[in-house]
C-alpha atoms as a PDB file:
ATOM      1  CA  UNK A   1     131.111 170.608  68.809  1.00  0.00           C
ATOM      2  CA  UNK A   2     132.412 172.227  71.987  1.00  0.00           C
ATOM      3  CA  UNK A   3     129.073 173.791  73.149  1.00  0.00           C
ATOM      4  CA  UNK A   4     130.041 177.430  73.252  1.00  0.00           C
ATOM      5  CA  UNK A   5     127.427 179.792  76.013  1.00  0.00           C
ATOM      6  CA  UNK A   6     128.323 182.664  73.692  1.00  0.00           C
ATOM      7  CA  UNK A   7     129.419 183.042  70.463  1.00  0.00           C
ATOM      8  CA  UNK A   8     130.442 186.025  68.247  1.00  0.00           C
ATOM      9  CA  UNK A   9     131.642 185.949  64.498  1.00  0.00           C
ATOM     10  CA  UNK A  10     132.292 190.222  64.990  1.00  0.00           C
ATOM     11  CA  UNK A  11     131.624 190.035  60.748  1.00  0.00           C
ATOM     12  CA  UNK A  12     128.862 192.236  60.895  1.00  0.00           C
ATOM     13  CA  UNK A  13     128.804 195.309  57.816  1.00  0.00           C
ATOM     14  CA  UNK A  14     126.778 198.106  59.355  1.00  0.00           C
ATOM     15  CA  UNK A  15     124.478 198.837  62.241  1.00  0.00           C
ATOM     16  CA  UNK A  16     125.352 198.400  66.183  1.00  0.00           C
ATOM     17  CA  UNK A  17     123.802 195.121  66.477  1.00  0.00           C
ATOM     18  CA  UNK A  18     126.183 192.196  67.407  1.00  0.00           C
ATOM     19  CA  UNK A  19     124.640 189.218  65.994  1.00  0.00           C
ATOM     20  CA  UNK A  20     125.488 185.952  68.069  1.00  0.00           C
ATOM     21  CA  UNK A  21     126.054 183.044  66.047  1.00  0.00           C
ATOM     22  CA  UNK A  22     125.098 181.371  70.353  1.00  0.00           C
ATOM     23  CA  UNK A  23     123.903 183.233  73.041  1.00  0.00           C
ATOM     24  CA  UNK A  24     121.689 186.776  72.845  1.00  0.00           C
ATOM     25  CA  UNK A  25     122.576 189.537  70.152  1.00  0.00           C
ATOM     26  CA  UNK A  26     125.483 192.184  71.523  1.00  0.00           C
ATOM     27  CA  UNK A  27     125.439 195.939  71.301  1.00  0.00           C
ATOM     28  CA  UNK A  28     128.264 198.228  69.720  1.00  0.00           C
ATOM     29  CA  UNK A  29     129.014 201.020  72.263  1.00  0.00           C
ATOM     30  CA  UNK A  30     130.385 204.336  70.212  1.00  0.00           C
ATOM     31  CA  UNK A  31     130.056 206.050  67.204  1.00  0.00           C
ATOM     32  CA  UNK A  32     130.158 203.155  63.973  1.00  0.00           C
ATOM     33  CA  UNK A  33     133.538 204.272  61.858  1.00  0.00           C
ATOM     34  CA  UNK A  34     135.162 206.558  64.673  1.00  0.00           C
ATOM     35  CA  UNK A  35     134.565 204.376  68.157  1.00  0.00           C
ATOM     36  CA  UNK A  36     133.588 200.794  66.413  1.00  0.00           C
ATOM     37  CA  UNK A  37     134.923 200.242  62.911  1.00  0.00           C
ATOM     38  CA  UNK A  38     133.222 197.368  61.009  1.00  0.00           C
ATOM     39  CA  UNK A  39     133.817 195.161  58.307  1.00  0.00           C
ATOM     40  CA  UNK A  40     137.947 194.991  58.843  1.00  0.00           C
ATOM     41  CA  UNK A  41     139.582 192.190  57.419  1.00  0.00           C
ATOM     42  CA  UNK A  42     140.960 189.031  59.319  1.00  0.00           C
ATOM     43  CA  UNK A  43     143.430 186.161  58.484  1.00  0.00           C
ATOM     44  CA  UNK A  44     141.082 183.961  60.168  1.00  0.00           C
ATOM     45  CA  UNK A  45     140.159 181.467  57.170  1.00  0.00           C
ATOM     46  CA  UNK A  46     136.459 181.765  56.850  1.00  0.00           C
ATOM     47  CA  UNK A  47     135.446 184.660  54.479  1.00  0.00           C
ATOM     48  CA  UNK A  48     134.237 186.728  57.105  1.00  0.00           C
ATOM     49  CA  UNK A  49     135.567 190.038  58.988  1.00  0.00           C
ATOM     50  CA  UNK A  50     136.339 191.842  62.532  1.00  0.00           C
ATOM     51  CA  UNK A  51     135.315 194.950  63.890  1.00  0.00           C
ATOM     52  CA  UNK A  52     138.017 197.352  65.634  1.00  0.00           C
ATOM     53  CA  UNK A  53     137.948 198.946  68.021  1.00  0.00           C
ATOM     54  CA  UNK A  54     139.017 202.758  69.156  1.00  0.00           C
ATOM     55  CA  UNK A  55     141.019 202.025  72.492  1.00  0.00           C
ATOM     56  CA  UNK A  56     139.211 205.069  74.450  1.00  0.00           C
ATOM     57  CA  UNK A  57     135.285 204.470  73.555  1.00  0.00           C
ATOM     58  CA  UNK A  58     134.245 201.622  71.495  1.00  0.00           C
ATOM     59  CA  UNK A  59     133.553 197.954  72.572  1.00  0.00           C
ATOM     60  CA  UNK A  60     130.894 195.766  72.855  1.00  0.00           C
ATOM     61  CA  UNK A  61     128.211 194.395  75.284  1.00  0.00           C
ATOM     62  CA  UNK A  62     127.427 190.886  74.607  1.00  0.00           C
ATOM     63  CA  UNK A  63     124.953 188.812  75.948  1.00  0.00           C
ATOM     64  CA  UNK A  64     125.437 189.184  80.165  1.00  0.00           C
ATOM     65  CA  UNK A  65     126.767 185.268  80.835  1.00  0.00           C
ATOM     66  CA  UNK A  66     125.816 184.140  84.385  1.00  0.00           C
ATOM     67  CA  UNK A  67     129.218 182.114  84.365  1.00  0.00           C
ATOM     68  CA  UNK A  68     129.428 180.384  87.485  1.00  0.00           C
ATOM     69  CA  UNK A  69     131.141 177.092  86.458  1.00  0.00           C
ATOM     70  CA  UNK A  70     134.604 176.705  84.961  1.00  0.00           C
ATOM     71  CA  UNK A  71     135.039 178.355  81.856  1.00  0.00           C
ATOM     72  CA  UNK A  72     137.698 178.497  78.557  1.00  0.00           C
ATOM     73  CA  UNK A  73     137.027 182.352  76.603  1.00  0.00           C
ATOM     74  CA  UNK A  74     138.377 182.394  73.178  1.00  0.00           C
ATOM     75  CA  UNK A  75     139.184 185.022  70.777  1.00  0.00           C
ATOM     76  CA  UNK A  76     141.128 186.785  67.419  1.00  0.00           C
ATOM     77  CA  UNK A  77     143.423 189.788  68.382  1.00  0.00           C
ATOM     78  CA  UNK A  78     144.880 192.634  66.651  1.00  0.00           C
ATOM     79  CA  UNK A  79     146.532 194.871  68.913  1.00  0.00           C
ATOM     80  CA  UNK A  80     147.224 198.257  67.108  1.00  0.00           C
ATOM     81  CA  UNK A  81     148.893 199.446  70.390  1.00  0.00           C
ATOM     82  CA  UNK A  82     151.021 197.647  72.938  1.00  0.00           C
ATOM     83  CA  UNK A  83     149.850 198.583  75.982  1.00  0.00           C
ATOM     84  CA  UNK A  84     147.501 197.248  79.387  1.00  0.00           C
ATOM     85  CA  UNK A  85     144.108 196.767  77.127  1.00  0.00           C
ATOM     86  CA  UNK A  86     140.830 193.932  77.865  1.00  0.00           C
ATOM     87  CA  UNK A  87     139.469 192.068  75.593  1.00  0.00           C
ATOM     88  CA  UNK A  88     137.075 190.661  77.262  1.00  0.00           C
ATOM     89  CA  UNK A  89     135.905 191.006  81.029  1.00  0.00           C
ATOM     90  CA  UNK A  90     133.489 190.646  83.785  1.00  0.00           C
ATOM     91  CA  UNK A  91     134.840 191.995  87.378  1.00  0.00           C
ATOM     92  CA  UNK A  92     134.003 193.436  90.530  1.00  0.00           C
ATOM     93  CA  UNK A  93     135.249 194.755  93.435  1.00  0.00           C
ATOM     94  CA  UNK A  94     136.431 190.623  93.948  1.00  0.00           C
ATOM     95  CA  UNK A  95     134.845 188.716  92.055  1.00  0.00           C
ATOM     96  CA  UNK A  96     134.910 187.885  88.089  1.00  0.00           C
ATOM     97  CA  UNK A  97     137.327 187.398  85.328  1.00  0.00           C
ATOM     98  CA  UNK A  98     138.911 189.173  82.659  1.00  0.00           C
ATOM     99  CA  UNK A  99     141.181 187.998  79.580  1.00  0.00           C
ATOM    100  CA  UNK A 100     143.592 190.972  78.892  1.00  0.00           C
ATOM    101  CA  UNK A 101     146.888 192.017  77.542  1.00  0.00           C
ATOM    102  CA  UNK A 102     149.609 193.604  79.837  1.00  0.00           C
ATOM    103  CA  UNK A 103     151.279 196.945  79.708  1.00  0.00           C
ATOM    104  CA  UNK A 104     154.622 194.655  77.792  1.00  0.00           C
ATOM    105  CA  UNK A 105     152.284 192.201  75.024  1.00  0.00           C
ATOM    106  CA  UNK A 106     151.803 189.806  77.166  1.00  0.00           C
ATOM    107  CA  UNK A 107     148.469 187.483  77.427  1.00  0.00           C
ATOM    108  CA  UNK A 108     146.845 187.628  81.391  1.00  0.00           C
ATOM    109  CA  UNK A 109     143.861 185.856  82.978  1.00  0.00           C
ATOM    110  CA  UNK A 110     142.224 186.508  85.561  1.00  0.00           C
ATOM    111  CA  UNK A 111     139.041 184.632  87.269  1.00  0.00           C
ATOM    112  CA  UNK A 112     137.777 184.115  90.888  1.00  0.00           C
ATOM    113  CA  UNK A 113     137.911 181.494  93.448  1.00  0.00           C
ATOM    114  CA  UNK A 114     135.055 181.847  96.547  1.00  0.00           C
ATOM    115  CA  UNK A 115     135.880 179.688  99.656  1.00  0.00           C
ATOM    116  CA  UNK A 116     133.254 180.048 102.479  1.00  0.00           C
ATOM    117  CA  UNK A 117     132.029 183.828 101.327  1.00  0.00           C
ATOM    118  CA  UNK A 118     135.738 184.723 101.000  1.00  0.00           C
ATOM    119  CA  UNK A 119     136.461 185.808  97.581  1.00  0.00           C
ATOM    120  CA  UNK A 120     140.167 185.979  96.315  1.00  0.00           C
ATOM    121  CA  UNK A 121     141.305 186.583  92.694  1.00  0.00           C
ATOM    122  CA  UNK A 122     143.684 184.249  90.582  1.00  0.00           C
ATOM    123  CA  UNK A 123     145.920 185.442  87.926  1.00  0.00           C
ATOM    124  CA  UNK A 124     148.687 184.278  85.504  1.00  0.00           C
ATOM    125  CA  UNK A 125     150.713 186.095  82.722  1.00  0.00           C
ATOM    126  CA  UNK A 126     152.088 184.334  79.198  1.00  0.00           C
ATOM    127  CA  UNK A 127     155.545 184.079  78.849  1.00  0.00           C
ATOM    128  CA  UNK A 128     155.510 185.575  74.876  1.00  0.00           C
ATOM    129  CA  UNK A 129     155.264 189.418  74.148  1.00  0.00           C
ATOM    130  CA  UNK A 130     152.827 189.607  71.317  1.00  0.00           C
ATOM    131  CA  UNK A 131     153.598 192.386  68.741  1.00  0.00           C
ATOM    132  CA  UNK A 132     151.644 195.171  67.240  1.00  0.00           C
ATOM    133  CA  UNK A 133     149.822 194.833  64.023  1.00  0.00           C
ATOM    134  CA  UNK A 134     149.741 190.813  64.087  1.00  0.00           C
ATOM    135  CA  UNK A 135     146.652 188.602  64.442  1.00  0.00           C
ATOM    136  CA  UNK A 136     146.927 186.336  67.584  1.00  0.00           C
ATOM    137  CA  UNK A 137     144.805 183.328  68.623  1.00  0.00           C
ATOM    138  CA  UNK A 138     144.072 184.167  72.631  1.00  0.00           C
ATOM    139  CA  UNK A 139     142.548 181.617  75.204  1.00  0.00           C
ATOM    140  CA  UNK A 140     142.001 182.007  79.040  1.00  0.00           C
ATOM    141  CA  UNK A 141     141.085 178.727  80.965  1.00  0.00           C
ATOM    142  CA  UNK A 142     139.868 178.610  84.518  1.00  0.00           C
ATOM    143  CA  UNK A 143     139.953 174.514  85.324  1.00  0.00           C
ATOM    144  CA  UNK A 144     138.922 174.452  89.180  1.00  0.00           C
ATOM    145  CA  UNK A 145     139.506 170.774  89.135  1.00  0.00           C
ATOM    146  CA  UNK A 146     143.249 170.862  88.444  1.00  0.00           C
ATOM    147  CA  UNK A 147     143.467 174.282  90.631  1.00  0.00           C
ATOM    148  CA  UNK A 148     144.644 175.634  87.348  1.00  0.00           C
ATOM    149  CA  UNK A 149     144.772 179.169  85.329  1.00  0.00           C
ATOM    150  CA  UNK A 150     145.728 178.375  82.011  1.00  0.00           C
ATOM    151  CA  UNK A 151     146.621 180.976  79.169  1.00  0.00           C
ATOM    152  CA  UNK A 152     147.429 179.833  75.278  1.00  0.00           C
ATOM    153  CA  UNK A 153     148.730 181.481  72.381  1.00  0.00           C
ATOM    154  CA  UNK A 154     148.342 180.624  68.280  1.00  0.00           C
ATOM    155  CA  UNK A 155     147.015 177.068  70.017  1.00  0.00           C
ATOM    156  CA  UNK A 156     149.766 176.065  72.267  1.00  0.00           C
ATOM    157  CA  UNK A 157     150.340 176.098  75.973  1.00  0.00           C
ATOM    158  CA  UNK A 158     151.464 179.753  77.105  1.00  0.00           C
ATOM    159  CA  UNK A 159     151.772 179.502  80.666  1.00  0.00           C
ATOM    160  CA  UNK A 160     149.850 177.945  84.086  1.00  0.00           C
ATOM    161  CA  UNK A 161     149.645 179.334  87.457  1.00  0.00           C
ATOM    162  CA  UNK A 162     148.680 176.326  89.897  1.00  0.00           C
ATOM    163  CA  UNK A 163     146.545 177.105  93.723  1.00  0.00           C
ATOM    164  CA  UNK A 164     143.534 177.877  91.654  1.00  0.00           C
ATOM    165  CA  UNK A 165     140.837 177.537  94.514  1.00  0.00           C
ATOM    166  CA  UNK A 166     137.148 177.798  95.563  1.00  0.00           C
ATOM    167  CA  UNK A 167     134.242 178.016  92.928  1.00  0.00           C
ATOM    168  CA  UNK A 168     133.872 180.468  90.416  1.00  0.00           C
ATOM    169  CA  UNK A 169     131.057 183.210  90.672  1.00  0.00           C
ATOM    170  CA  UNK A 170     129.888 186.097  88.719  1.00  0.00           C
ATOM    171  CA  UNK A 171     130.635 189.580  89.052  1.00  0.00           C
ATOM    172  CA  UNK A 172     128.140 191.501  91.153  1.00  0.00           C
ATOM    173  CA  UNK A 173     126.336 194.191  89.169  1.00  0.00           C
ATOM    174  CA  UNK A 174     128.545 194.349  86.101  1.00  0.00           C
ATOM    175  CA  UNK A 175     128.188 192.833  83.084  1.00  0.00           C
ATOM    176  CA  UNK A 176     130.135 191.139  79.892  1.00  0.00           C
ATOM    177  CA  UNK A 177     132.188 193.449  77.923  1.00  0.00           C
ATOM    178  CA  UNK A 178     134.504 192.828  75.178  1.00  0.00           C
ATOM    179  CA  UNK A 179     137.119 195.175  74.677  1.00  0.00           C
ATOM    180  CA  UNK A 180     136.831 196.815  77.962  1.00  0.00           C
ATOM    181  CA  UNK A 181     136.071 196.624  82.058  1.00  0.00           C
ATOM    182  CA  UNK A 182     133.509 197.588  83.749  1.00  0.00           C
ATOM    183  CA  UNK A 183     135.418 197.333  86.675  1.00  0.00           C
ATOM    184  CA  UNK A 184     138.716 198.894  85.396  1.00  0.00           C
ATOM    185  CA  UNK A 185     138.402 202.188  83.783  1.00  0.00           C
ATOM    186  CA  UNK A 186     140.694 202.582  81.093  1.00  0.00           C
ATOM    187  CA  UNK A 187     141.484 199.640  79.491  1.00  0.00           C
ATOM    188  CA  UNK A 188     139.631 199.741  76.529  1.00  0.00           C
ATOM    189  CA  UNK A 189     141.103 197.406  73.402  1.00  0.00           C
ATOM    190  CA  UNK A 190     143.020 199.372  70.835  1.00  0.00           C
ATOM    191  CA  UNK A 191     142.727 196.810  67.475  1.00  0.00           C
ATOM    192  CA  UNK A 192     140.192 194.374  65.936  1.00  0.00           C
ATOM    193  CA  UNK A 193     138.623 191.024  67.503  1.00  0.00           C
ATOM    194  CA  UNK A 194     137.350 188.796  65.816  1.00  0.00           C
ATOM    195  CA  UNK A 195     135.755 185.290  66.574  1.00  0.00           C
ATOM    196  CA  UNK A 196     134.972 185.413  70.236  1.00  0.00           C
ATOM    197  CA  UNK A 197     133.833 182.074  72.309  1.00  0.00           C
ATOM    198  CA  UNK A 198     133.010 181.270  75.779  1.00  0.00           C
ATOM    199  CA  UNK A 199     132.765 177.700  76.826  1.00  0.00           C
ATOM    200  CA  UNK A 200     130.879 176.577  80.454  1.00  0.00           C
ATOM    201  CA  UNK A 201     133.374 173.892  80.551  1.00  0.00           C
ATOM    202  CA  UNK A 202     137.606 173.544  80.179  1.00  0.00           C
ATOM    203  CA  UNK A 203     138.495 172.999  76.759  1.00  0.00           C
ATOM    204  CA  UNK A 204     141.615 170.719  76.539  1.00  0.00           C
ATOM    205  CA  UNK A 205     145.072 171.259  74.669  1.00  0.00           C
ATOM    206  CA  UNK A 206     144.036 169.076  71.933  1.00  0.00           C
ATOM    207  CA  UNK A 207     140.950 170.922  71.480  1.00  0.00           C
ATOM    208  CA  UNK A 208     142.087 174.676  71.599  1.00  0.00           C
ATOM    209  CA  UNK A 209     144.749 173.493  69.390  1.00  0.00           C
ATOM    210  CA  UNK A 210     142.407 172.171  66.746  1.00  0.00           C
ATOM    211  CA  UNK A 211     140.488 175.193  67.343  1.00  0.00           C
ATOM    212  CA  UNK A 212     143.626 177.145  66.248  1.00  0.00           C
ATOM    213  CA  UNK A 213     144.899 174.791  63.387  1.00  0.00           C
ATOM    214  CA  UNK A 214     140.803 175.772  61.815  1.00  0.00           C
ATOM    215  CA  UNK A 215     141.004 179.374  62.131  1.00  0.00           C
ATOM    216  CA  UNK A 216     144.775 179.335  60.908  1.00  0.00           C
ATOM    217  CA  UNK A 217     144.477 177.657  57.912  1.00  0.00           C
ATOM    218  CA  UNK A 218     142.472 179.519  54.740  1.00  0.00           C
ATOM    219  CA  UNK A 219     139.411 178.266  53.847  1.00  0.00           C
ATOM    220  CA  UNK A 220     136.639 178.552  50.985  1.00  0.00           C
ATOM    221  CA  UNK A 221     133.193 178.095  51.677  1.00  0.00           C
ATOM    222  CA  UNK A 222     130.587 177.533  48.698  1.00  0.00           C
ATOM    223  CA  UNK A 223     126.798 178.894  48.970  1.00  0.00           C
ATOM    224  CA  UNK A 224     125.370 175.770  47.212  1.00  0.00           C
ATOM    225  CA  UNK A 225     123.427 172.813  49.251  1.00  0.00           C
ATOM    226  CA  UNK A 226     124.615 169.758  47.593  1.00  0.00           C
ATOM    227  CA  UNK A 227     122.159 166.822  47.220  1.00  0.00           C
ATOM    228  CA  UNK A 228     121.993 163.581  48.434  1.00  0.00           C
ATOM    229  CA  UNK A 229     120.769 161.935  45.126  1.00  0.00           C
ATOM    230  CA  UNK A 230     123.423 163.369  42.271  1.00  0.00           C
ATOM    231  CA  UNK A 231     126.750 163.895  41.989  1.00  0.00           C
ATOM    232  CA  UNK A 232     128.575 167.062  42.399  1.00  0.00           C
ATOM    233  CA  UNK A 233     131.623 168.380  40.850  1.00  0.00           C
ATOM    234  CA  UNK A 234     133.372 169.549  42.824  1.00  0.00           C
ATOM    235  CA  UNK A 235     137.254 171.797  42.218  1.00  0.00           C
ATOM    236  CA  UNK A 236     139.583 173.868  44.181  1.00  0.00           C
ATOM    237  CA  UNK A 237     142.249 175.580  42.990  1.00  0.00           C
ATOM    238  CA  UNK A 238     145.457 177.313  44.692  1.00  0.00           C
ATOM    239  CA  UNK A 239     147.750 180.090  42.782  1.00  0.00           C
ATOM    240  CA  UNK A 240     150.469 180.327  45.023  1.00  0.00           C
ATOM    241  CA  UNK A 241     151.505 184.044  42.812  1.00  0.00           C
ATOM    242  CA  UNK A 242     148.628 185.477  43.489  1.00  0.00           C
ATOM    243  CA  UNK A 243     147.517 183.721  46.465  1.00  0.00           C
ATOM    244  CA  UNK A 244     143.959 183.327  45.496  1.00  0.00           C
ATOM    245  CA  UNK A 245     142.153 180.306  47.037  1.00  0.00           C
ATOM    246  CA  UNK A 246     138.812 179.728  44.570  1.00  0.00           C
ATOM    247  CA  UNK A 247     136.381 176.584  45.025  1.00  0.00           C
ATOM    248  CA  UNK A 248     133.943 175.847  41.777  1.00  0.00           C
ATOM    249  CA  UNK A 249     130.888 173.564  42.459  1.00  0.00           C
ATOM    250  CA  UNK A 250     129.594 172.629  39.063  1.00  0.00           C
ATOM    251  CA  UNK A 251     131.579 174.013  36.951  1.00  0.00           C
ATOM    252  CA  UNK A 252     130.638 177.406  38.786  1.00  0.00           C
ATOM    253  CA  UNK A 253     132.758 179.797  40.842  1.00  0.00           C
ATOM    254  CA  UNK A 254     130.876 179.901  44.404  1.00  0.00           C
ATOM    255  CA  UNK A 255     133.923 181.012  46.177  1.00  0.00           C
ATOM    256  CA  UNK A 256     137.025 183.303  46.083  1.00  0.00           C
ATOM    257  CA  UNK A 257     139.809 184.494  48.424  1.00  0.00           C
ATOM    258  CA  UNK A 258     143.496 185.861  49.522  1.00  0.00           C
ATOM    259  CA  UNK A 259     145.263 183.689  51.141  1.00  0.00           C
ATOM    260  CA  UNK A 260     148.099 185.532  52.875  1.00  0.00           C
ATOM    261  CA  UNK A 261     151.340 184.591  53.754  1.00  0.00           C
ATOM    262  CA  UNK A 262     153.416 181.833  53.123  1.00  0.00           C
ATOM    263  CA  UNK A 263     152.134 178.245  51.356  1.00  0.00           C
ATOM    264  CA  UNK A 264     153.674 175.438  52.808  1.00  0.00           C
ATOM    265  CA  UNK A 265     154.754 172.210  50.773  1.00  0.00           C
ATOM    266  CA  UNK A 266     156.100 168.684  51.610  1.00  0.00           C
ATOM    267  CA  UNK A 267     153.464 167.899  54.415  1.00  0.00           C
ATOM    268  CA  UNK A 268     154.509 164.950  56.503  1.00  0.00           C
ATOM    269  CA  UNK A 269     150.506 164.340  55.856  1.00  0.00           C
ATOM    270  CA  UNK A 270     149.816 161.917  52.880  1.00  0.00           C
ATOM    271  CA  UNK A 271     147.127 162.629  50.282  1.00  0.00           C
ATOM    272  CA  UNK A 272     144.148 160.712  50.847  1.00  0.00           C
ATOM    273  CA  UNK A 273     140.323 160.481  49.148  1.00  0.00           C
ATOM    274  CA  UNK A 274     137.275 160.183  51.628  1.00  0.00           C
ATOM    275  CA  UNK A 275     139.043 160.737  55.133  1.00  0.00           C
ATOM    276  CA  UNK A 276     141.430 163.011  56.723  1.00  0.00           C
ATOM    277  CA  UNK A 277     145.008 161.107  57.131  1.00  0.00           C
ATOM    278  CA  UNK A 278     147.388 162.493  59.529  1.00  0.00           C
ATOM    279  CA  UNK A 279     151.137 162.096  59.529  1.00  0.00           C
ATOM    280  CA  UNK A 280     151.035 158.332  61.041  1.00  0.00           C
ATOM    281  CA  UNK A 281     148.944 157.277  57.934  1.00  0.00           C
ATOM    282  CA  UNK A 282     146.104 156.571  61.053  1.00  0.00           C
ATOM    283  CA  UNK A 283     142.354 158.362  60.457  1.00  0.00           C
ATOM    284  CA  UNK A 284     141.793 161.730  62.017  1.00  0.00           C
ATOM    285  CA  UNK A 285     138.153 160.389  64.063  1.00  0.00           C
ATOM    286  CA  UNK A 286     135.405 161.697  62.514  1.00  0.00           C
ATOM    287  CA  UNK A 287     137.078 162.525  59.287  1.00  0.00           C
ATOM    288  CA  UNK A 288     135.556 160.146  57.206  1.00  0.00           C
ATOM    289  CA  UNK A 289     133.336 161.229  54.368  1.00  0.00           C
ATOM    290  CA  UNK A 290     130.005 159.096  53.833  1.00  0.00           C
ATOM    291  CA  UNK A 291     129.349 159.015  50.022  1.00  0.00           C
ATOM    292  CA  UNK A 292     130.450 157.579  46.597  1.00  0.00           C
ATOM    293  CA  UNK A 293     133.279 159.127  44.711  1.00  0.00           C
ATOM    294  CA  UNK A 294     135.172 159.298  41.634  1.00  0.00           C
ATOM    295  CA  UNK A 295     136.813 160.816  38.952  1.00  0.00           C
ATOM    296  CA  UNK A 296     139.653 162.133  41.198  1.00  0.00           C
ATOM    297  CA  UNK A 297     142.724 164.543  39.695  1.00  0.00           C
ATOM    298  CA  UNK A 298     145.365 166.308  41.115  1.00  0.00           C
ATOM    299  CA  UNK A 299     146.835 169.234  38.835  1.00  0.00           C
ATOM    300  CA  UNK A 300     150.612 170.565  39.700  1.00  0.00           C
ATOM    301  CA  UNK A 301     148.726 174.276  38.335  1.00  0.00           C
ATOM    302  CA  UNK A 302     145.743 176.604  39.654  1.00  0.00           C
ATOM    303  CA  UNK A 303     143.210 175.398  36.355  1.00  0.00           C
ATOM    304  CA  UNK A 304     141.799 178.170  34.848  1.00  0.00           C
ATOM    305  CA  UNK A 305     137.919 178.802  34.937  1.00  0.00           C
ATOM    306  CA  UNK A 306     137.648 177.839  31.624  1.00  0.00           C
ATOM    307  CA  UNK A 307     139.278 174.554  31.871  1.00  0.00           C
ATOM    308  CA  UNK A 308     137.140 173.750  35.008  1.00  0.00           C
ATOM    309  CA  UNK A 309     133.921 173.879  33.069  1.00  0.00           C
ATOM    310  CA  UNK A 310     135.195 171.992  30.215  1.00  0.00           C
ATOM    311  CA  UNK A 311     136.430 168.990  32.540  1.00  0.00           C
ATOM    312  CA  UNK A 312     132.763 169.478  34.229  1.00  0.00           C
ATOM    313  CA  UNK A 313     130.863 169.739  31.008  1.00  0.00           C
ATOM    314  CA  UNK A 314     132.832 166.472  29.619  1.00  0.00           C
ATOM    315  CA  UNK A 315     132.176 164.244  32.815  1.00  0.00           C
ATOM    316  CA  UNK A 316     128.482 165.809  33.603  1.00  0.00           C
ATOM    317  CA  UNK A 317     126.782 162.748  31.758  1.00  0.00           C
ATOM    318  CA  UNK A 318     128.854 160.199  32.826  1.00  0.00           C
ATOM    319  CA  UNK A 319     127.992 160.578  36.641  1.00  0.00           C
ATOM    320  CA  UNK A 320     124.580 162.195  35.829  1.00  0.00           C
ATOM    321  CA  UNK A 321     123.029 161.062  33.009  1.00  0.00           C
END
């Protein structure tokens, strides 16, 4: 929806091809399972994986983005190390950008402002240390019009550095990387990334935040196409012992995950059928699903497989007879 240049799902299982989702295929630099590991696991909520990365050889050339407007760049981070590490950059001498960590956790951008052939470089730092071994939701904004550097963290507002100036260019002979610079030797990323965006446009708060709240939350995707001229039966179930997330279409398991971490009950949001409510009882815009429904049950238990086919089995010639 938000146009991305580039995009990178980073799920790939073997090879040293970096298939773009957006944008040209990307190249794996290193030696796959020493330099480049693929096929690590994620908490993003989309079945998927990352790749990781070595912090001395591996990263990854993506397609070379001639990104000469204002931009947002997006990513998943692992850091297995806290240290001064890029996860994605493209810099010169004085001219470019990079989104990076510092030497202390922290979340830095930097991008490029050219005033009458004068180049000078922007910067500013998050206020929050991220930790080692934790997944982190990382964006860098450049937003020439507000004269802004923007950094955000797990979809909120880290920090802004204002007198943001000139237009934004490319840098010189060197190309994209992700997890490492060109430019700066040494700073390859030590971790996995997953899930990495640019955008030739600012994204707002609203939208990097809904960008977060999607890749936060767990999420089961089925393989079946479902038609326009039947009904579908459609179940998901939670087990909140053994966290598995499952989604049956048909009576059929199409779908089955962990969801880590913590469940949360008592949502200020009410339950609703055919649209997404939020917590003012107003529609969420474009929520609203276009198709008839019934037969709708709520269970206070994760059915069992067996039950799910029976209740499909019993209502299959009812709605499709």
């Amino acid at each position: 929806a938000d146009s991305p240049v580039v995009y990178y799902r980073l799920g790939e299982s073997s090879g040293s091809t970096a298939v773009a989702t957006v944008g040209g295929n990307g190249g794996y630099i290193g030696t796959v399972g020493t330099n480049y590991l693929l096929g690590r696991t994620t908490s993003i909520s989309d079945n998927d994986t990352s790749v990781g990365f070595d912090g001395s050889v591996g990263y990854m050339t993506p397609d070379n983005v001639a990104q000469t407007t204002d931009f947002t760049i997006e990513a998943w981070i692992y850091p297995e190390a806290i240290r001064s590490q890029t996860v994605a950059a493209r810099q010169d001498v004085d001219v470019g950008y990079s989104l990076e960590m510092t030497v202390d956790g922290k979340i830095k951008m930097i991008a490029s402002g050219t005033v009458l052939g004068v180049h000078t470089f922007y910067s500013v730092t998050g206020a929050n240390a991220l930790l080692a071994n934790t997944w982190y939701y990382i964006v860098g904004v450049r937003d020439g019009t507000s004269g802004e550097l923007r950094v955000y963290l797990n979809g909120g507002l880290d920090n802004t550095s204002a007198g943001l100036t000139g237009t934004a260019e490319n840098s010189g002979a060197n190309s994209l990387r992700i997890g490492s610079d060109a430019y700066v030797g040494g700073k390859e990323f030590q971790g996995r990334i997953d899930e990495l965006a640019m955008y030739p446009s600012v994204l707002s708060s609203i939208r990097i935040s809904a960008h977060y709240s999607a890749g936060a939350h767990f999420a089961c995707i089925g393989s079946s196409v479902l038609s326009s001229i039947s009904f579908t039966h459609l179940v998901g179930t939670f087990d909140d012992t053994t966290k598995a997330l499952k989604l049956y279409v048909n009576g059929t398991n199409e779908c089955s995950i962990t969801a880590t971490g913590a469940s949360v009950a008592n949502s200020d949001y009410p339950l609703a059928a055919g649209a997404k409510i939020n917590d003012s009882a107003s529609l969420v815009s474009n929520s609203a699903t276009q198709s008839q429904m019934g037969d709708i049950r709520v269970y206070n238990s994760a059915l069992s497989p067996s039950a799910i086919s029976d209740n499909y089995n019993a209502v299959l010639n009812r709605f499709n007879p």
